[in-house]
C-alpha atoms as a PDB file:
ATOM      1  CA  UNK A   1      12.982 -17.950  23.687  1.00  0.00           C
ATOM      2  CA  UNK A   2      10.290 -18.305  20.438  1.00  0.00           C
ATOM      3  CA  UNK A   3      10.353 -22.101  19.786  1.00  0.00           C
ATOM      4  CA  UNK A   4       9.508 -21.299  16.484  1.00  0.00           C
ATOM      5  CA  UNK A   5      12.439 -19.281  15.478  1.00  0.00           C
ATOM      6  CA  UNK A   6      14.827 -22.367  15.056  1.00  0.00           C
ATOM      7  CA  UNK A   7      12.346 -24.548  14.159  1.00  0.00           C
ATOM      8  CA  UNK A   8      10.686 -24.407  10.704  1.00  0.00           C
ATOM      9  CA  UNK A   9       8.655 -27.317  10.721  1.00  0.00           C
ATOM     10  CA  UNK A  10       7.149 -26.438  14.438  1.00  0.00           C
ATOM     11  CA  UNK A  11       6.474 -22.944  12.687  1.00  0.00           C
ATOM     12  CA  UNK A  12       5.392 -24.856   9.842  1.00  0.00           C
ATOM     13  CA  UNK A  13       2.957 -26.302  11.784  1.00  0.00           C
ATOM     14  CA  UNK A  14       1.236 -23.453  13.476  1.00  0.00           C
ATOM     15  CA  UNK A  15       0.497 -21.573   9.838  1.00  0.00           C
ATOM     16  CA  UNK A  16      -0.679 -24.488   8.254  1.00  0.00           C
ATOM     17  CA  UNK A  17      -4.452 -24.235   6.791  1.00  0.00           C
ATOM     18  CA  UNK A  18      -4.522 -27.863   5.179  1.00  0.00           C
ATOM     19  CA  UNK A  19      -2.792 -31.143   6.603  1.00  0.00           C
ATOM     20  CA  UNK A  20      -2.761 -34.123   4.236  1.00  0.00           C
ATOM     21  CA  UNK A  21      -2.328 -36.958   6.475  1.00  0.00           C
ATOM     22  CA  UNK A  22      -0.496 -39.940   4.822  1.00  0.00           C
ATOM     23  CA  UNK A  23      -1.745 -43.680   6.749  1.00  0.00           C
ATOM     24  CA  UNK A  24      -5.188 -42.270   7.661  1.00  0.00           C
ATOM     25  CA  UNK A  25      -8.114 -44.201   7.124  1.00  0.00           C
ATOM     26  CA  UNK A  26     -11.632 -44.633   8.960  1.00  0.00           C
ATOM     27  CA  UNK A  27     -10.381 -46.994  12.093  1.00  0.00           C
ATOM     28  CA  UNK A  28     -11.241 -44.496  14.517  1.00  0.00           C
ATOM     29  CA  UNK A  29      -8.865 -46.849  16.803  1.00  0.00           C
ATOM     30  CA  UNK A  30      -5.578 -45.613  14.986  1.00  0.00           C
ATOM     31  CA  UNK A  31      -3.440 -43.241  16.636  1.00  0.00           C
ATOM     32  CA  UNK A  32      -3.623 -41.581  13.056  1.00  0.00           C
ATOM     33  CA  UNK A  33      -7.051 -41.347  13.132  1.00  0.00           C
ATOM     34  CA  UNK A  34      -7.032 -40.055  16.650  1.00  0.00           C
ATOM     35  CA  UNK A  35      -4.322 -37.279  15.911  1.00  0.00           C
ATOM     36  CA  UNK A  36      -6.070 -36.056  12.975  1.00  0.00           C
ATOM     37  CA  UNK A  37      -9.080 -35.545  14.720  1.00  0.00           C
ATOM     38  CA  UNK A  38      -7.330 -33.963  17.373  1.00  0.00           C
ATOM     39  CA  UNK A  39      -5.853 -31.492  14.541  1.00  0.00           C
ATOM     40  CA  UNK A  40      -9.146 -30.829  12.982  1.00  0.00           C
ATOM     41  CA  UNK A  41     -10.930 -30.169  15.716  1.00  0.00           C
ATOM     42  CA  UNK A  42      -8.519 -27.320  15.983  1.00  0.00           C
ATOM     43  CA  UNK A  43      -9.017 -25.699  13.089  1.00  0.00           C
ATOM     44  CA  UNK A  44      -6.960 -27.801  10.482  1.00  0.00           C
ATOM     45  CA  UNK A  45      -8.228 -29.045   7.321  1.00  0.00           C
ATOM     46  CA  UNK A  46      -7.236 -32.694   7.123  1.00  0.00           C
ATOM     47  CA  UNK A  47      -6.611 -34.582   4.174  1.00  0.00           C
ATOM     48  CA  UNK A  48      -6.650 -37.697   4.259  1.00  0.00           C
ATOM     49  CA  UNK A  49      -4.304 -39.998   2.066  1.00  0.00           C
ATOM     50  CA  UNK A  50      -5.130 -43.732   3.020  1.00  0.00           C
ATOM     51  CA  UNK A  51      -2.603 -46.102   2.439  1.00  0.00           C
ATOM     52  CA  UNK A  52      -3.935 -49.533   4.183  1.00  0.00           C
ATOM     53  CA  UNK A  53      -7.645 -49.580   3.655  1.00  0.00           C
ATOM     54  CA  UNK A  54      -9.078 -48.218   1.160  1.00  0.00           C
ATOM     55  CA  UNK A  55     -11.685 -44.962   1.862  1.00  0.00           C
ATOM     56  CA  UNK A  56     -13.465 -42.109   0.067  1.00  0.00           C
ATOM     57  CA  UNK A  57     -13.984 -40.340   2.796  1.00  0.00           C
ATOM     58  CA  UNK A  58     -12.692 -39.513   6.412  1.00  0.00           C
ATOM     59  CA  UNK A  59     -13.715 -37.148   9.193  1.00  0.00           C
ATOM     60  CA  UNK A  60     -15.886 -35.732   6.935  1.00  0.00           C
ATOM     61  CA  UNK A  61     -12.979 -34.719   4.336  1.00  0.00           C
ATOM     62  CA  UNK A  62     -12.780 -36.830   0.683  1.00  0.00           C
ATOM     63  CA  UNK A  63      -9.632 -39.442   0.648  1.00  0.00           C
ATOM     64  CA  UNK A  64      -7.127 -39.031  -2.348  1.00  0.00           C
ATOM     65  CA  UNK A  65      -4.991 -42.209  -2.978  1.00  0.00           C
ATOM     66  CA  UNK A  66      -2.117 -39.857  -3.490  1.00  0.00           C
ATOM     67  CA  UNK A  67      -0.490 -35.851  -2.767  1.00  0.00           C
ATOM     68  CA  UNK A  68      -0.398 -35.362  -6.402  1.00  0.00           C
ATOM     69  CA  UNK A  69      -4.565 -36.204  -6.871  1.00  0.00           C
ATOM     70  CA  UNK A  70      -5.038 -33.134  -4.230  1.00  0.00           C
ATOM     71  CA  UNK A  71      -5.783 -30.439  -6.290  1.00  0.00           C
ATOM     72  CA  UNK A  72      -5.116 -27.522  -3.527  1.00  0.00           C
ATOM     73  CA  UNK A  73      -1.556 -27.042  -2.336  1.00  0.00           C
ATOM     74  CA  UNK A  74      -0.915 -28.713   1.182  1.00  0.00           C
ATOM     75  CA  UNK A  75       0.981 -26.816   3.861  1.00  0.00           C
ATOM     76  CA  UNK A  76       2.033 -30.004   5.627  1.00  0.00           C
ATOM     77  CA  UNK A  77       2.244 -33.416   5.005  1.00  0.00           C
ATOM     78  CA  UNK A  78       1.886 -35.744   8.773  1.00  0.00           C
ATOM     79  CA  UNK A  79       3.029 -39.042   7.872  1.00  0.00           C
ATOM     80  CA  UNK A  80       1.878 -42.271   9.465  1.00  0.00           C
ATOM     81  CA  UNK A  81       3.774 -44.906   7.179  1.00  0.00           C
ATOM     82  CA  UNK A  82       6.610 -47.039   8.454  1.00  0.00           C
ATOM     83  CA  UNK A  83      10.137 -45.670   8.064  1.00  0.00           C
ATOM     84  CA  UNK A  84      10.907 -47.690   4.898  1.00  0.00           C
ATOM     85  CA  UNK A  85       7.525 -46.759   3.109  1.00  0.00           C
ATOM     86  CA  UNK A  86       8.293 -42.975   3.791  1.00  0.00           C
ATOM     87  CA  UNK A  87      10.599 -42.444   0.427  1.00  0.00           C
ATOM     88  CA  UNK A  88       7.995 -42.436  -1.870  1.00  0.00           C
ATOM     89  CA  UNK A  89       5.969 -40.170   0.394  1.00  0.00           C
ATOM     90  CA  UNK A  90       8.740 -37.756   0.774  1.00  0.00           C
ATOM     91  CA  UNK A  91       9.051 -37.567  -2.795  1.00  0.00           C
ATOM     92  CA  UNK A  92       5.056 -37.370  -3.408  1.00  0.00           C
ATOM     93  CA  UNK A  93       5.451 -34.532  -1.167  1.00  0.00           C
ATOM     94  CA  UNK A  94       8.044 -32.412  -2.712  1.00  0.00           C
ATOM     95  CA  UNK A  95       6.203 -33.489  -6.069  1.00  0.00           C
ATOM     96  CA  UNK A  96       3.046 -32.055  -4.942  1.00  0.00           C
ATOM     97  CA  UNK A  97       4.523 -28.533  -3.958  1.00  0.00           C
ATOM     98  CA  UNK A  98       3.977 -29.347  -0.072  1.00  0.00           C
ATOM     99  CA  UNK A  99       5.052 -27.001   2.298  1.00  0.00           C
ATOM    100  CA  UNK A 100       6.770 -29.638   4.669  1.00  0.00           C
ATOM    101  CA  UNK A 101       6.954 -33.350   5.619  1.00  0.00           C
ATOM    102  CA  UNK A 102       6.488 -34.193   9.302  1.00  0.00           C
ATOM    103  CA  UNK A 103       7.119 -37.828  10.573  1.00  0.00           C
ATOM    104  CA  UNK A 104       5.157 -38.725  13.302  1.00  0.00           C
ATOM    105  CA  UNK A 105       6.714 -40.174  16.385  1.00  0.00           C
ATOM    106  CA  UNK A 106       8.906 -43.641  16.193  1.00  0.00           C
ATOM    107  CA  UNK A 107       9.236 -42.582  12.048  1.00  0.00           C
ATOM    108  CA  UNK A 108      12.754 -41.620  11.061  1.00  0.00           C
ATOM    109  CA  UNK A 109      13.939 -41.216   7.594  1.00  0.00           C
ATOM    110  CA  UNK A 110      17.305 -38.848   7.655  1.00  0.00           C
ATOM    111  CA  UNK A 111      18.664 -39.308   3.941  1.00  0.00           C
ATOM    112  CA  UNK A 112      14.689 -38.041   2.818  1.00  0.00           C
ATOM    113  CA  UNK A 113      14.483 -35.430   4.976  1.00  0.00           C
ATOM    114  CA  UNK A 114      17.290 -34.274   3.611  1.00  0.00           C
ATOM    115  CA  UNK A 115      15.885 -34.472   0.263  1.00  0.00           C
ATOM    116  CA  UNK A 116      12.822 -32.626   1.134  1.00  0.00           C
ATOM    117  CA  UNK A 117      14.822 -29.786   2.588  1.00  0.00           C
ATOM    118  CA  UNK A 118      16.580 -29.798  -0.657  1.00  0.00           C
ATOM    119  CA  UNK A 119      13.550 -29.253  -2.482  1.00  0.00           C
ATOM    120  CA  UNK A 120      12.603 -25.939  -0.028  1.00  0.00           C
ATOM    121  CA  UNK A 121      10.381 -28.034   2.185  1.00  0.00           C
ATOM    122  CA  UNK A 122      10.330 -27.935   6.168  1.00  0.00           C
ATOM    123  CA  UNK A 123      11.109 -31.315   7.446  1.00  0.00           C
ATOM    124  CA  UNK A 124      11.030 -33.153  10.578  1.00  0.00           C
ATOM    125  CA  UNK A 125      11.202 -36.732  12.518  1.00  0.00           C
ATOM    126  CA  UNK A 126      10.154 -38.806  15.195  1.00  0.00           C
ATOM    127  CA  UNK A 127       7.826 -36.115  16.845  1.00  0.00           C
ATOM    128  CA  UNK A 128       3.816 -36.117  17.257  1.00  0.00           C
ATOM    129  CA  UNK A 129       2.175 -32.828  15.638  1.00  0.00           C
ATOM    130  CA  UNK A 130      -0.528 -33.199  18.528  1.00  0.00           C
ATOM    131  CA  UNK A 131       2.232 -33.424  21.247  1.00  0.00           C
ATOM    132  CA  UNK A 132       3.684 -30.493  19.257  1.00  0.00           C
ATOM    133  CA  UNK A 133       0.831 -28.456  18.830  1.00  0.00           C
ATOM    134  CA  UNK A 134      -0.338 -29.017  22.454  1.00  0.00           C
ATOM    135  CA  UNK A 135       2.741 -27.903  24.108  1.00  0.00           C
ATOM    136  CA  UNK A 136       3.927 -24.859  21.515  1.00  0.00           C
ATOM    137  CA  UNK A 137       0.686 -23.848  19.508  1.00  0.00           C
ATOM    138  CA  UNK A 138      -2.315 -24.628  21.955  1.00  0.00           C
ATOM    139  CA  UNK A 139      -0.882 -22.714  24.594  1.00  0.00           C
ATOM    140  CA  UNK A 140      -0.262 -19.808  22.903  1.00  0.00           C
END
């Protein structure tokens, strides 16, 4: 069975070029921080989007404060937010022509995943794009 088949955001994930990452900053301590590196150092470009502290720059990529200040299109948006700050990023994402929302594990947000899917995106919740990535992508 191809995992990827009934799963758009998992094949979402493996053609992505550009992840904007939505929570990371420059605490290298951060499971965000740690995922994204993970990510780039497979061949992603990471964006990141701090939301907590305040950075221009993070593993080596410039910060934007929001989706909508990235001036390339994004193929996937990991979030690292809590559940109730994940509305607005939802809707920053569809805004910004993103080409789906993932929220990372223990992040749940039904009624704006449903939006986002809506709005053509591929969506998904409570799952780890490294976990993901490792077991479906990696391997491959």
């Amino acid at each position: 069975m191809n995992p990827f088949e009934n799963d758009p955001a998992l094949a979402a994930l493996r053609d992505a070029k550009t992840i904007a990452v939505v929570g990371l900053d420059t605490r290298e301590h951060r499971t965000a921080y740690r995922i994204a590196a993970y990510l780039q150092g497979h061949g992603y470009r990471i964006i990141p989007v701090p939301v907590q502290q305040a950075a221009e720059e993070v593993l080596g990529e410039r910060a934007y404060a929001r989706l909508q200040d990235i001036p390339e299109r994004v193929d996937l948006v990991d979030v690292f937010v809590r559940g109730e700050q994940t509305d607005q990023v939802i809707d920053d994402a569809i805004a910004a022509g993103a080409g789906a929302v993932w929220l990372q594990q223990g992040i749940v947000n039904g009624e704006g995943l449903e939006r986002a899917r809506a709005a053509g995106l591929a969506a998904t919740q409570d799952r780890c794009t490294m976990i993901d990535h490792r077991n479906h992508i990696a391997r491959r």
